[in-house]
Protein backbone atom coordinates (compact mmCIF):
# COMPACT_ATOMS: atom_id res chain seq x y z
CA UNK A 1 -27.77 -8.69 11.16
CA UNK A 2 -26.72 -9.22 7.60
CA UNK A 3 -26.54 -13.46 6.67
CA UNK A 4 -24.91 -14.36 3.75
CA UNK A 5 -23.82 -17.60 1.84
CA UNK A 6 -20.90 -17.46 -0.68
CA UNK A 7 -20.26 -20.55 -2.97
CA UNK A 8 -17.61 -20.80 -5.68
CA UNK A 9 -15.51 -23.62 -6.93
CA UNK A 10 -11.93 -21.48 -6.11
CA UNK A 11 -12.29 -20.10 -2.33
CA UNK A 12 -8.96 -19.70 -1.46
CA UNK A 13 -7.88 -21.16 2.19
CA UNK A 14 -5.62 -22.59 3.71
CA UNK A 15 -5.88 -25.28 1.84
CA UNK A 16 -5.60 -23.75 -1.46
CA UNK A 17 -8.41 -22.84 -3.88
CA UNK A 18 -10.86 -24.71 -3.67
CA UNK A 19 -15.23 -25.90 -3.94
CA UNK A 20 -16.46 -24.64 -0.80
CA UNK A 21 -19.04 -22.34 0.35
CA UNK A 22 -18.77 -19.25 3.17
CA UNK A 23 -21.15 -18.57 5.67
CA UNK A 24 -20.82 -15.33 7.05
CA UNK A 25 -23.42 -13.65 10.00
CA UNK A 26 -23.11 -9.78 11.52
CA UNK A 27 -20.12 -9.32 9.51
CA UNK A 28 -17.78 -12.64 10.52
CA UNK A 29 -17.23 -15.67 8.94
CA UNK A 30 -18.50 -18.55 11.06
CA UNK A 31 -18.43 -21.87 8.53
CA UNK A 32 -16.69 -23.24 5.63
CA UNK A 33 -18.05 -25.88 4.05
CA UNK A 34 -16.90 -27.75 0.95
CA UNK A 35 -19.17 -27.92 -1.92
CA UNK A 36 -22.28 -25.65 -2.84
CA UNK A 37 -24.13 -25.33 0.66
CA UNK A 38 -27.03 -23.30 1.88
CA UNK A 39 -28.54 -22.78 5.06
CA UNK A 40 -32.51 -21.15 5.95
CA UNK A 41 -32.36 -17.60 6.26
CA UNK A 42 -28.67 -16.53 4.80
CA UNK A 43 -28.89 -14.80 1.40
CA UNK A 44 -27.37 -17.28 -1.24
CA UNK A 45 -25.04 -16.17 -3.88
CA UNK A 46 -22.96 -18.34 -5.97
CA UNK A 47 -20.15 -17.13 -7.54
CA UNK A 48 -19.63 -19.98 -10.10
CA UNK A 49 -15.67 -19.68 -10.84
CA UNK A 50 -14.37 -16.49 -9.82
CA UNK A 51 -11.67 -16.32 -7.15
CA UNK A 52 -12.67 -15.48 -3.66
CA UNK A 53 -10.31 -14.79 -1.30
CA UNK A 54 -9.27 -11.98 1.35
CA UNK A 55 -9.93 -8.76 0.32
CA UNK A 56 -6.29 -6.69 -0.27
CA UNK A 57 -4.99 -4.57 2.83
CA UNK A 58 -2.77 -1.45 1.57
CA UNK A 59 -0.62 -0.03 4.08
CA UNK A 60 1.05 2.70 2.71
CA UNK A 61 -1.80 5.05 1.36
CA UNK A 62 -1.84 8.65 1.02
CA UNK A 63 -5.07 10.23 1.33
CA UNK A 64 -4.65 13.30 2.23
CA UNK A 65 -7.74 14.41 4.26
CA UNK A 66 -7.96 16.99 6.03
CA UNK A 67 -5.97 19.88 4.74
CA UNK A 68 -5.44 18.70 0.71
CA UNK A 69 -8.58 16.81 0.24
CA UNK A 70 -8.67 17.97 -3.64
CA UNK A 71 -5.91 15.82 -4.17
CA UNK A 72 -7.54 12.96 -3.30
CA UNK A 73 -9.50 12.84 -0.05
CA UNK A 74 -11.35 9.62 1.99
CA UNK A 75 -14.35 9.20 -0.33
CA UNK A 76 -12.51 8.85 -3.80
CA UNK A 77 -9.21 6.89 -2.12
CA UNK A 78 -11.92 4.29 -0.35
CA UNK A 79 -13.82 4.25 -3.58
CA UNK A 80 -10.75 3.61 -5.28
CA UNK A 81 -9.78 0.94 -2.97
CA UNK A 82 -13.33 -1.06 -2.91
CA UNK A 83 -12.78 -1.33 -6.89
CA UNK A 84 -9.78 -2.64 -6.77
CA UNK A 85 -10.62 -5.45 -4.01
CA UNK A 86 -8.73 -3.98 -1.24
CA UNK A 87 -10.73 -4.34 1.96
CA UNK A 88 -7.98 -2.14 4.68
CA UNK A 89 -6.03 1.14 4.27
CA UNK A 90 -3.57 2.57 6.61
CA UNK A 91 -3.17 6.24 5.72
CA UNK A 92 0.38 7.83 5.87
CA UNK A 93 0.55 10.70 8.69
CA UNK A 94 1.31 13.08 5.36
CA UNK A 95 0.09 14.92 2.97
CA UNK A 96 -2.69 15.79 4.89
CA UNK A 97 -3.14 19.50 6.84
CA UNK A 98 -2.19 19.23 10.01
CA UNK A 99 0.33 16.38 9.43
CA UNK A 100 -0.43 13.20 11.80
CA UNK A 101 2.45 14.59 13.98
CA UNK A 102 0.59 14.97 17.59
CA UNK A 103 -2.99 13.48 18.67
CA UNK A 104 -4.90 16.55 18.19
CA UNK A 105 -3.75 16.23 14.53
CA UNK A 106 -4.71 12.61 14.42
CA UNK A 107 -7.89 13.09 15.81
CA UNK A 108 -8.58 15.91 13.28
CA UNK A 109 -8.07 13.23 10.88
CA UNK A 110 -10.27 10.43 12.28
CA UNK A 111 -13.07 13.08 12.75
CA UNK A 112 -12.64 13.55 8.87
CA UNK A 113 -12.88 10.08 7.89
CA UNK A 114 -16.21 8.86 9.91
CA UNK A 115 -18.91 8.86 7.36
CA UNK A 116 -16.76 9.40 4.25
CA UNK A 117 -15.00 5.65 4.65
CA UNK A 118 -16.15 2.57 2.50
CA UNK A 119 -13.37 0.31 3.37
CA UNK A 120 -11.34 0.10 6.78
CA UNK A 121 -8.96 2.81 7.72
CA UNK A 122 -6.31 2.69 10.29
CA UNK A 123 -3.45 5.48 10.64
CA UNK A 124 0.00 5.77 11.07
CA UNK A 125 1.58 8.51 12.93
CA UNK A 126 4.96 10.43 12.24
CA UNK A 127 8.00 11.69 13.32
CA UNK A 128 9.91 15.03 12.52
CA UNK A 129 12.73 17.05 14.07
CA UNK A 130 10.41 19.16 16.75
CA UNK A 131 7.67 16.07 17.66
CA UNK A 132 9.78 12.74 19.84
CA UNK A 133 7.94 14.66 23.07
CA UNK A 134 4.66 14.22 21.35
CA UNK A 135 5.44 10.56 20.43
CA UNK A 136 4.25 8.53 23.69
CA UNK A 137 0.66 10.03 23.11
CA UNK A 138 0.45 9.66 19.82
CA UNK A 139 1.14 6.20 19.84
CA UNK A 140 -1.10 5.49 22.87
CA UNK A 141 -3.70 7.00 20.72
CA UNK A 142 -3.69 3.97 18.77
CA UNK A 143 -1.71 4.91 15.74
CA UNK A 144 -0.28 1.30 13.96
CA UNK A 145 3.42 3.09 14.01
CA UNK A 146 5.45 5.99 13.61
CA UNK A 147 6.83 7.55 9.33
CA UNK A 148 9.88 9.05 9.11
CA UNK A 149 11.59 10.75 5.70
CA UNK A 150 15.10 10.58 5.81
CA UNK A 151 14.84 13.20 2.58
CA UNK A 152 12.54 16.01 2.04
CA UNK A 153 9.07 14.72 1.95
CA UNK A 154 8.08 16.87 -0.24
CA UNK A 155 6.16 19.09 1.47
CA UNK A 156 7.64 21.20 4.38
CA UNK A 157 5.69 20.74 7.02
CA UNK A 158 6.63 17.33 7.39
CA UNK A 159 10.16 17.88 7.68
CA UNK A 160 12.67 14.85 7.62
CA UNK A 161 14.94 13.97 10.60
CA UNK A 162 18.30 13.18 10.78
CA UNK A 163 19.86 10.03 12.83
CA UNK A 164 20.50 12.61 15.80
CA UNK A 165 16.85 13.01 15.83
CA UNK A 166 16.03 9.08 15.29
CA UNK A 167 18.67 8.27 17.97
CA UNK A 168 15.96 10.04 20.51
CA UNK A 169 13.09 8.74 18.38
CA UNK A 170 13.79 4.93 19.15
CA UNK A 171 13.99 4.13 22.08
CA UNK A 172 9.89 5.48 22.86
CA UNK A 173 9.02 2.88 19.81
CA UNK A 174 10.91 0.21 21.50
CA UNK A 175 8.99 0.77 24.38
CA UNK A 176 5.87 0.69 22.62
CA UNK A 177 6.78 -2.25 21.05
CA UNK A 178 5.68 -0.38 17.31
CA UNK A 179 7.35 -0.12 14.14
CA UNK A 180 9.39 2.39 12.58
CA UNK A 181 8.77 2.86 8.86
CA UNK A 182 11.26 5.02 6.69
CA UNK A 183 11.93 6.50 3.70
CA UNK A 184 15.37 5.48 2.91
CA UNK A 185 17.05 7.80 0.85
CA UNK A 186 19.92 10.22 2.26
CA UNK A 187 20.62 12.57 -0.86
CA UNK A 188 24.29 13.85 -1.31
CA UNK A 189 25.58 16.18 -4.07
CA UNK A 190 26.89 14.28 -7.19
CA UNK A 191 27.61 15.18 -10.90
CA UNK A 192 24.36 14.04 -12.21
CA UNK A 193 22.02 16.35 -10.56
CA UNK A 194 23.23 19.08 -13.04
CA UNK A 195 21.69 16.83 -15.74
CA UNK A 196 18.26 17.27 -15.06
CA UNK A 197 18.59 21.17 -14.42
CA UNK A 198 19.49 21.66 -17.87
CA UNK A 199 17.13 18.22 -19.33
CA UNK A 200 13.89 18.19 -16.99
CA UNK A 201 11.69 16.29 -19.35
CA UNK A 202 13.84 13.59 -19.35
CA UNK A 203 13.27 10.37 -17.55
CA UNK A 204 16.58 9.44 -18.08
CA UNK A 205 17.82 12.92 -16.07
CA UNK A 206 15.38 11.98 -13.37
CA UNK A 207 16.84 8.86 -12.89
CA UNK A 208 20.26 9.58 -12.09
CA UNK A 209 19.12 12.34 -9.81
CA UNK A 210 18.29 9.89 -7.46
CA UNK A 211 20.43 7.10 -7.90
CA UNK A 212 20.43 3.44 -6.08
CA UNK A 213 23.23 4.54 -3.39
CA UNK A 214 21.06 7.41 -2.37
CA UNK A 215 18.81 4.43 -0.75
CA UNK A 216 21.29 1.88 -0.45
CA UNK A 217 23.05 4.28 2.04
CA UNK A 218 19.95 5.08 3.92
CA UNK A 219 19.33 1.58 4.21
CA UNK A 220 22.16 0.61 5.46
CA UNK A 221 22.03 3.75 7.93
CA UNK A 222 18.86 1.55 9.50
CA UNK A 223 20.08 -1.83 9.33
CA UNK A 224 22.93 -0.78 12.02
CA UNK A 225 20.05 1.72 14.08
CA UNK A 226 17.65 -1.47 13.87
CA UNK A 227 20.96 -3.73 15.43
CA UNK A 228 21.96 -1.37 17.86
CA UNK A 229 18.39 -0.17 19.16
CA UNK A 230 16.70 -4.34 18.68
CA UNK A 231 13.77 -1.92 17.48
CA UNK A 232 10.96 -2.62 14.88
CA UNK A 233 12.21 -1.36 11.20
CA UNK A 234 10.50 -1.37 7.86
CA UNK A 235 11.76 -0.06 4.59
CA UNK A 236 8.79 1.08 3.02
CA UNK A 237 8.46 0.99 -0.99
CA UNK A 238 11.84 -0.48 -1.38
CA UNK A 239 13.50 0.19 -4.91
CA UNK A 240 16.69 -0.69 -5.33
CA UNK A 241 18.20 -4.17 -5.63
CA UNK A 242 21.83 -3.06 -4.37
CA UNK A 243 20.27 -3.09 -1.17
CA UNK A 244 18.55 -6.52 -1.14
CA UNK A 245 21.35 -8.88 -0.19
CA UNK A 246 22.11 -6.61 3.25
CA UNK A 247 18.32 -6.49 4.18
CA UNK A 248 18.65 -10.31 3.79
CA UNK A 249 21.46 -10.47 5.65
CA UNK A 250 20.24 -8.23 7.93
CA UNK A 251 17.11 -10.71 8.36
CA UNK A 252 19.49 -14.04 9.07
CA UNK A 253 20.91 -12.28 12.29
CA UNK A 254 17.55 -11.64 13.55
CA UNK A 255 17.21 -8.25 12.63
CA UNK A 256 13.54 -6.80 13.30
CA UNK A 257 13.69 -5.79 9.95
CA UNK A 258 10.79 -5.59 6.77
CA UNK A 259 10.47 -4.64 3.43
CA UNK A 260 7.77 -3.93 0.97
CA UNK A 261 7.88 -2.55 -2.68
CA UNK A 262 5.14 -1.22 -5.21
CA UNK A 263 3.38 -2.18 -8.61
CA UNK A 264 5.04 0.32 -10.28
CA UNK A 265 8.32 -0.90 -9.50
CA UNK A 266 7.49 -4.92 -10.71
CA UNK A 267 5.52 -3.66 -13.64
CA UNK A 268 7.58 -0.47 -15.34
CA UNK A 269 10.73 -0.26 -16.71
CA UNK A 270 12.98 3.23 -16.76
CA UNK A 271 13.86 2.04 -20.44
CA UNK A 272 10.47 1.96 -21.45
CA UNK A 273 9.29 5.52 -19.95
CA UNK A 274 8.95 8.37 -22.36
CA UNK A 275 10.25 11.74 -21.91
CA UNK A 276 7.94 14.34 -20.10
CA UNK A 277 5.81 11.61 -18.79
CA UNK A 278 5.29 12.95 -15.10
CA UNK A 279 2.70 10.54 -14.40
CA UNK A 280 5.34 7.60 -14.01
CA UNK A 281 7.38 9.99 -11.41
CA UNK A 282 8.09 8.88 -8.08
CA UNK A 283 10.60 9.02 -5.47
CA UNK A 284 12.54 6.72 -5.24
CA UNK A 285 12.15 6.44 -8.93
CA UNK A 286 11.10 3.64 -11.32
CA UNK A 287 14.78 1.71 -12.07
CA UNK A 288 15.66 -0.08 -15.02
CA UNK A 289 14.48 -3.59 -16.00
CA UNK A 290 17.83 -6.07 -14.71
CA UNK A 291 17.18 -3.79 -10.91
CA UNK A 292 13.34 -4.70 -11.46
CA UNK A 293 13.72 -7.97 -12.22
CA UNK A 294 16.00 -8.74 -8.74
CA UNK A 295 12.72 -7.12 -6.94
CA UNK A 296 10.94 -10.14 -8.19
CA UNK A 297 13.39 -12.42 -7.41
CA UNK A 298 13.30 -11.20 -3.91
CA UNK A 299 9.71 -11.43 -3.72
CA UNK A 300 9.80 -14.91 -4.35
CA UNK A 301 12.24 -15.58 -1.45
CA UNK A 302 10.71 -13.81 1.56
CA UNK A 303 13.66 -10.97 1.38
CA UNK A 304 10.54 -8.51 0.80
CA UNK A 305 7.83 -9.35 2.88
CA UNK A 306 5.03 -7.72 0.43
CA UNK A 307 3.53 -5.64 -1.85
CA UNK A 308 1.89 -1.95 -1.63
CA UNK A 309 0.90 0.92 -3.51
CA UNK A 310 1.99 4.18 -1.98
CA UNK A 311 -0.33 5.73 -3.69
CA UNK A 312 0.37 9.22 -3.59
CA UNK A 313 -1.62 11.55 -6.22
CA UNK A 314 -2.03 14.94 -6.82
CA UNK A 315 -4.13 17.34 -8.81
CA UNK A 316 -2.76 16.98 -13.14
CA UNK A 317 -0.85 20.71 -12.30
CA UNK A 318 1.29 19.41 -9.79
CA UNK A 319 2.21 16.04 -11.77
CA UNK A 320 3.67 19.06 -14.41
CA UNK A 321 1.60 17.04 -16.81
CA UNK A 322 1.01 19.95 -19.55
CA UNK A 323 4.80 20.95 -18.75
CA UNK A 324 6.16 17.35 -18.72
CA UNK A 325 8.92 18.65 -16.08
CA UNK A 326 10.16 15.88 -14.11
CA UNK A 327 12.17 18.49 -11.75
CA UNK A 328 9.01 20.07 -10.79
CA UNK A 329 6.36 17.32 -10.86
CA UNK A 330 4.62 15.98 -7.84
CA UNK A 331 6.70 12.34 -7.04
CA UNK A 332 3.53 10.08 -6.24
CA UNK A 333 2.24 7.76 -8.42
CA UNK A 334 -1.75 7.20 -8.53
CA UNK A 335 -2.52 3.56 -8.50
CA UNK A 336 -4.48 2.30 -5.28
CA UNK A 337 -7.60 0.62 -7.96
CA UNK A 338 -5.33 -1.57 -9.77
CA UNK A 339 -3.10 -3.00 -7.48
CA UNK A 340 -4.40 -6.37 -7.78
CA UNK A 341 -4.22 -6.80 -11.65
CA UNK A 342 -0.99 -4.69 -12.03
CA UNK A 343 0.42 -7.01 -9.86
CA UNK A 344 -1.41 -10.21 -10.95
CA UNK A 345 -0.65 -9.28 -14.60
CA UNK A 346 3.34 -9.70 -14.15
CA UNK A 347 3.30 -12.22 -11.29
CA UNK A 348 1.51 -14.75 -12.83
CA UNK A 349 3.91 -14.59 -15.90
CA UNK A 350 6.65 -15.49 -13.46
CA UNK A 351 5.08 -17.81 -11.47
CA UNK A 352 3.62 -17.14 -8.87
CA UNK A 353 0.16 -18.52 -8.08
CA UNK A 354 -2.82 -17.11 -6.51
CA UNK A 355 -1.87 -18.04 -3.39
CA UNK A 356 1.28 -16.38 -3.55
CA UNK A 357 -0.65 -12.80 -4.57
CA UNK A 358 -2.98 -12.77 -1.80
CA UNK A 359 -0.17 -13.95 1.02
CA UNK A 360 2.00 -10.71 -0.71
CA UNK A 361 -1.25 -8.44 -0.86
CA UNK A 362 -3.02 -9.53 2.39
CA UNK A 363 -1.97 -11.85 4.24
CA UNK A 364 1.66 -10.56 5.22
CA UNK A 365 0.18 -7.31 5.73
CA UNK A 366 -1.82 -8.63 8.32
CA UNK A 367 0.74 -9.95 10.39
CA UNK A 368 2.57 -7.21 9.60
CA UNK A 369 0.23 -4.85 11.25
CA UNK A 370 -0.77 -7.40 14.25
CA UNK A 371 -4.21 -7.64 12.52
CA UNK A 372 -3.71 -11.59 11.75
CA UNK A 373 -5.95 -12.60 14.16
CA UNK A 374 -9.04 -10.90 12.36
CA UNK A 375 -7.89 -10.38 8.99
CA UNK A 376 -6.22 -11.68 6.04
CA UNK A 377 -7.73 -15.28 5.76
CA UNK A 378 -11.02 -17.11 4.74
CA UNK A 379 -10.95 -18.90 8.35
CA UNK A 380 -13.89 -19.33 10.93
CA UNK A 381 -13.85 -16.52 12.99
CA UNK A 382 -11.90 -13.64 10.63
CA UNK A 383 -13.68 -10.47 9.35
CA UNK A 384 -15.59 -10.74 6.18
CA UNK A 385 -13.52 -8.82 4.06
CA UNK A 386 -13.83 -10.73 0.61
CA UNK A 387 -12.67 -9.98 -2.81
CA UNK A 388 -14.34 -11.75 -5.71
CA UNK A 389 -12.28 -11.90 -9.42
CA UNK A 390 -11.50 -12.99 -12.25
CA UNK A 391 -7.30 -13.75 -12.88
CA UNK A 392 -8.03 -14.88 -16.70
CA UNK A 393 -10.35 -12.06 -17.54
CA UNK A 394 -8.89 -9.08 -19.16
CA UNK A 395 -9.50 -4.89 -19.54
CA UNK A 396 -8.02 -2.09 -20.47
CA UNK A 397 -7.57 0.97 -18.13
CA UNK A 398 -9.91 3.99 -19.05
CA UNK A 399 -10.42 7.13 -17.48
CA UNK A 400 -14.09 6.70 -17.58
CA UNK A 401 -13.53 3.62 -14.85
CA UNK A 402 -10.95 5.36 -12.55
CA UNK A 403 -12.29 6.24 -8.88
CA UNK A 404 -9.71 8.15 -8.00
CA UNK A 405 -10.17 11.96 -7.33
CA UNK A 406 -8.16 12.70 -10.64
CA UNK A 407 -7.58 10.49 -13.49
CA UNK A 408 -3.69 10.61 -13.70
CA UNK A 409 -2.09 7.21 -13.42
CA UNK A 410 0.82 5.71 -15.31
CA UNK A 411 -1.81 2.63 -16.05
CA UNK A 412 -4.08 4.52 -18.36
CA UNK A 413 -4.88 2.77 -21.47
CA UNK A 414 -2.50 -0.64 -20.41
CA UNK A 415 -4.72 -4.23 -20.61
CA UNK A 416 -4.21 -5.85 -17.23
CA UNK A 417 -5.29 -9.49 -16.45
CA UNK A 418 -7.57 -9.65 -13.41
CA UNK A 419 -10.94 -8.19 -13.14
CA UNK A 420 -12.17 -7.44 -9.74
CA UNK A 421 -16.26 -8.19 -9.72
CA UNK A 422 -16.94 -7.67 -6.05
CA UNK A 423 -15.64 -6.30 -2.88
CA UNK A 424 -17.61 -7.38 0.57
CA UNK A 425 -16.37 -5.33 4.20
CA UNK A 426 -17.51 -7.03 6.70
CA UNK A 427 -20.26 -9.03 4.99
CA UNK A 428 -22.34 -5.78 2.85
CA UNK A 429 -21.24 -6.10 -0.20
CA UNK A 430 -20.27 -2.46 -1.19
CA UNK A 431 -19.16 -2.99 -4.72
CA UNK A 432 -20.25 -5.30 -7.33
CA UNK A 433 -19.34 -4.87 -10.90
CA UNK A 434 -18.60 -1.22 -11.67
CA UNK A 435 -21.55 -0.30 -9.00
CA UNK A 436 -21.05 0.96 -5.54
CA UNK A 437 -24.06 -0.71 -3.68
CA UNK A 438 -23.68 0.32 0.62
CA UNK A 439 -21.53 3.30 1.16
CA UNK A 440 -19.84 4.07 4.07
CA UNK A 441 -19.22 0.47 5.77
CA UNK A 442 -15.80 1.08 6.61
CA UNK A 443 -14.63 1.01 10.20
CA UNK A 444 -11.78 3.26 11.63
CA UNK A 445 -8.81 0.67 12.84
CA UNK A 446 -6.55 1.52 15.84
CA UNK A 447 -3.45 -0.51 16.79
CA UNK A 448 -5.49 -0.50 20.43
């Protein structure tokens, strides 16, 4: 049984930050109490002035174990993740080999996380063409909802559907009472896609391949499935603006409908990428700085409920990065460790507090995923998953400090604000500046 005392002068609660000190026993927090505090037999450590607050839950991860663990795999993504303060995962049903399409597949996958995982790991589950009979079990299995791609995935065995095959799809998540969560583009021919055929190192070409209507008309293709079927819908890693004053809309008539976007789409700019550099490709891509800005915007007023990586890496030869094609590149970006200061690093600039970070990185997310009874809050009674950091502290992204599996990431050699010192799941603190201390504390979540 593992007793612990945490002091610092900025715990962040309810209340705001503030002087208190955390108790925590067998891997829960049972007191708060203001002030430095200690009590007989709990392991004392004061963190002077460094933020504590609830570690960062990331649900749209790509880990891709089994099947393409050399692209990143459970032990470098959880790694990754305990660096960067983030205490939950919930791995997408693809890249991995089998895809999490049926609940052999899925238990294939849980059997290849136990023993690898050093933060929480839950799973969602997904739908394609040839799977809605499989759907019922899969989600009684205890996946936390159902993917679906309404454009090639990128990888063919997870094929996208079409409405025809959502129009089946729904009404077994209704049932269930679970989410679906889509990737909203629908791509139609137009006179731009010739442009990066003949210019594929250009960012510029890659752009207008897949413009903002692409999403905006997927989007809107959910916003009238979510009315019609009163289902669960989120738009995961949400990139255009066009789209954000019909979600809100959408939202005032009662619409089950969520949002989140990515780092890379609140910190880059498409006028400040150079040619041939594959890292910063994703799909849908990184827009220009006036779309960017709006994403902000709507962050601030509740249009998108949070913030998440979709990370989504690959081995350098599929991100082209010798070739610097853009047409043949992996779309992912790598970015799970450095959520927290990419993030912090713009947001604070704009105004948004500490608070506001942690209810975008964790504490949404935990509603979001029915886990805000347990997670998501330094509150009597909630899971022990603590992040410790520094907002004013500064360093600069080196490949030498990267966890991930490979070192390509858009963030390489930036200075971000916001050093993470250390990462506690459920009470064992399993990193602590640059050090890994107790491997393997992570517990496999279900939506059970």
């Amino acid at each position: 049984m593992t007793k612990i005392t945490l002091h610092s002068t900025r715990v962040l609660t309810s209340e705001g930050l503030t002087d208190a000190s955390i108790f925590v026993e067998n891997g829960k927090i049972t007191a708060i109490e203001k002030g430095l505090a200690k009590r007989e037999g709990y392991t004392f450590e004061d963190c002077k002035n460094a933020v504590i607050m609830p570690a960062l839950i990331d649900a749209h991860v790509h880990i891709n174990e089994p099947g393409r663990t050399e692209w990143e795999g459970f032990d470098t993504a959880t790694k990754a993740a305990a660096a960067g303060g983030i205490g939950t995962l919930i791995d997408m049903p693809l890249n991995s080999t089998p895809v999490t399409t049926t609940v052999a597949a899925l238990k294939e996958k849980q059997s290849a996380a136990k023993g690898k995982i050093h933060v929480n790991c839950g799973f969602w589950g997904g739908v394609v063409p040839d799977n809605v009979g499989d759907l019922d079990a899969l989600l009684a299995a205890g996946v936390f909802g159902i993917k679906a791609f309404l454009t090639h995935s990128g990888i063919d065995d997870f094929p996208n559907v079409t409405e025809a095959d959502l129009r089946k799809a729904l009404p077994i998540l209704k049932r269930h009472n679970v989410m679906l969560l889509v990737h909203c583009e629908l791509d139609e021919a137009h006179e731009d896609l010739t442009l990066l055929e003949n210019n594929p190192t250009s960012y510029a070409a890659y752009l207008k391949s897949r413009p903002r209507a692409w999403e905006d008309n997927a989007i809107d293709l959910m916003i009238r499935l979510c009315k019609e079927f009163d289902v669960k819908i989120h738009i995961v890693h949400l990139s255009s603006s066009n789209s954000i004053s019909n979600i809100q809309i959408a939202k005032n008539q009662g619409l089950q409908l969520t949002t989140e976007t990515c780092p890379q789409y609140l910190f880059f700019n498409a006028e400040n990428i150079p040619d041939a550099a594959t890292a910063f490709k994703c799909a849908p891509p990184i827009r220009e700085a006036e779309n960017n800005e709006q994403l902000w915007n709507a962050l601030k007023n509740g249009t998108i409920d949070f913030i998440v990586t979709d990370h989504s890496p690959a081995p350098p030869e599929l991100k082209a990065i010798d070739s610097g094609n853009f047409k043949t590149a992996w779309g992912g970006i790598a970015g799970l460790q450095f959520s927290l200061p990419v993030v912090w690093t713009k947001a604070k600039e704009k105004g948004f507090s500490i608070a506001d970070i942690s209810r975008l990185m964790t504490t949404n997310i935990a509603r979001f995923l029915n886990l805000e009874d347990k997670k998501g809050k330094i509150q009597e009674g909630y899971d022990a998953d603590l992040v410790v950091w520094h907002p004013e502290a500064e360093f600069t992204v080196t490949k030498d400090i990267i966890q991930h599996r490979h070192k390509v990431t858009p963030y390489e050699n930036l200075t971000l604000s916001g050093v993470v010192e250390k990462t506690f799941i459920g009470g064992h603190k399993v990193y602590d500046s640059g050090a890994f201390l107790a491997l393997g504390k992570g517990q496999i979540l279900d939506k059970l």
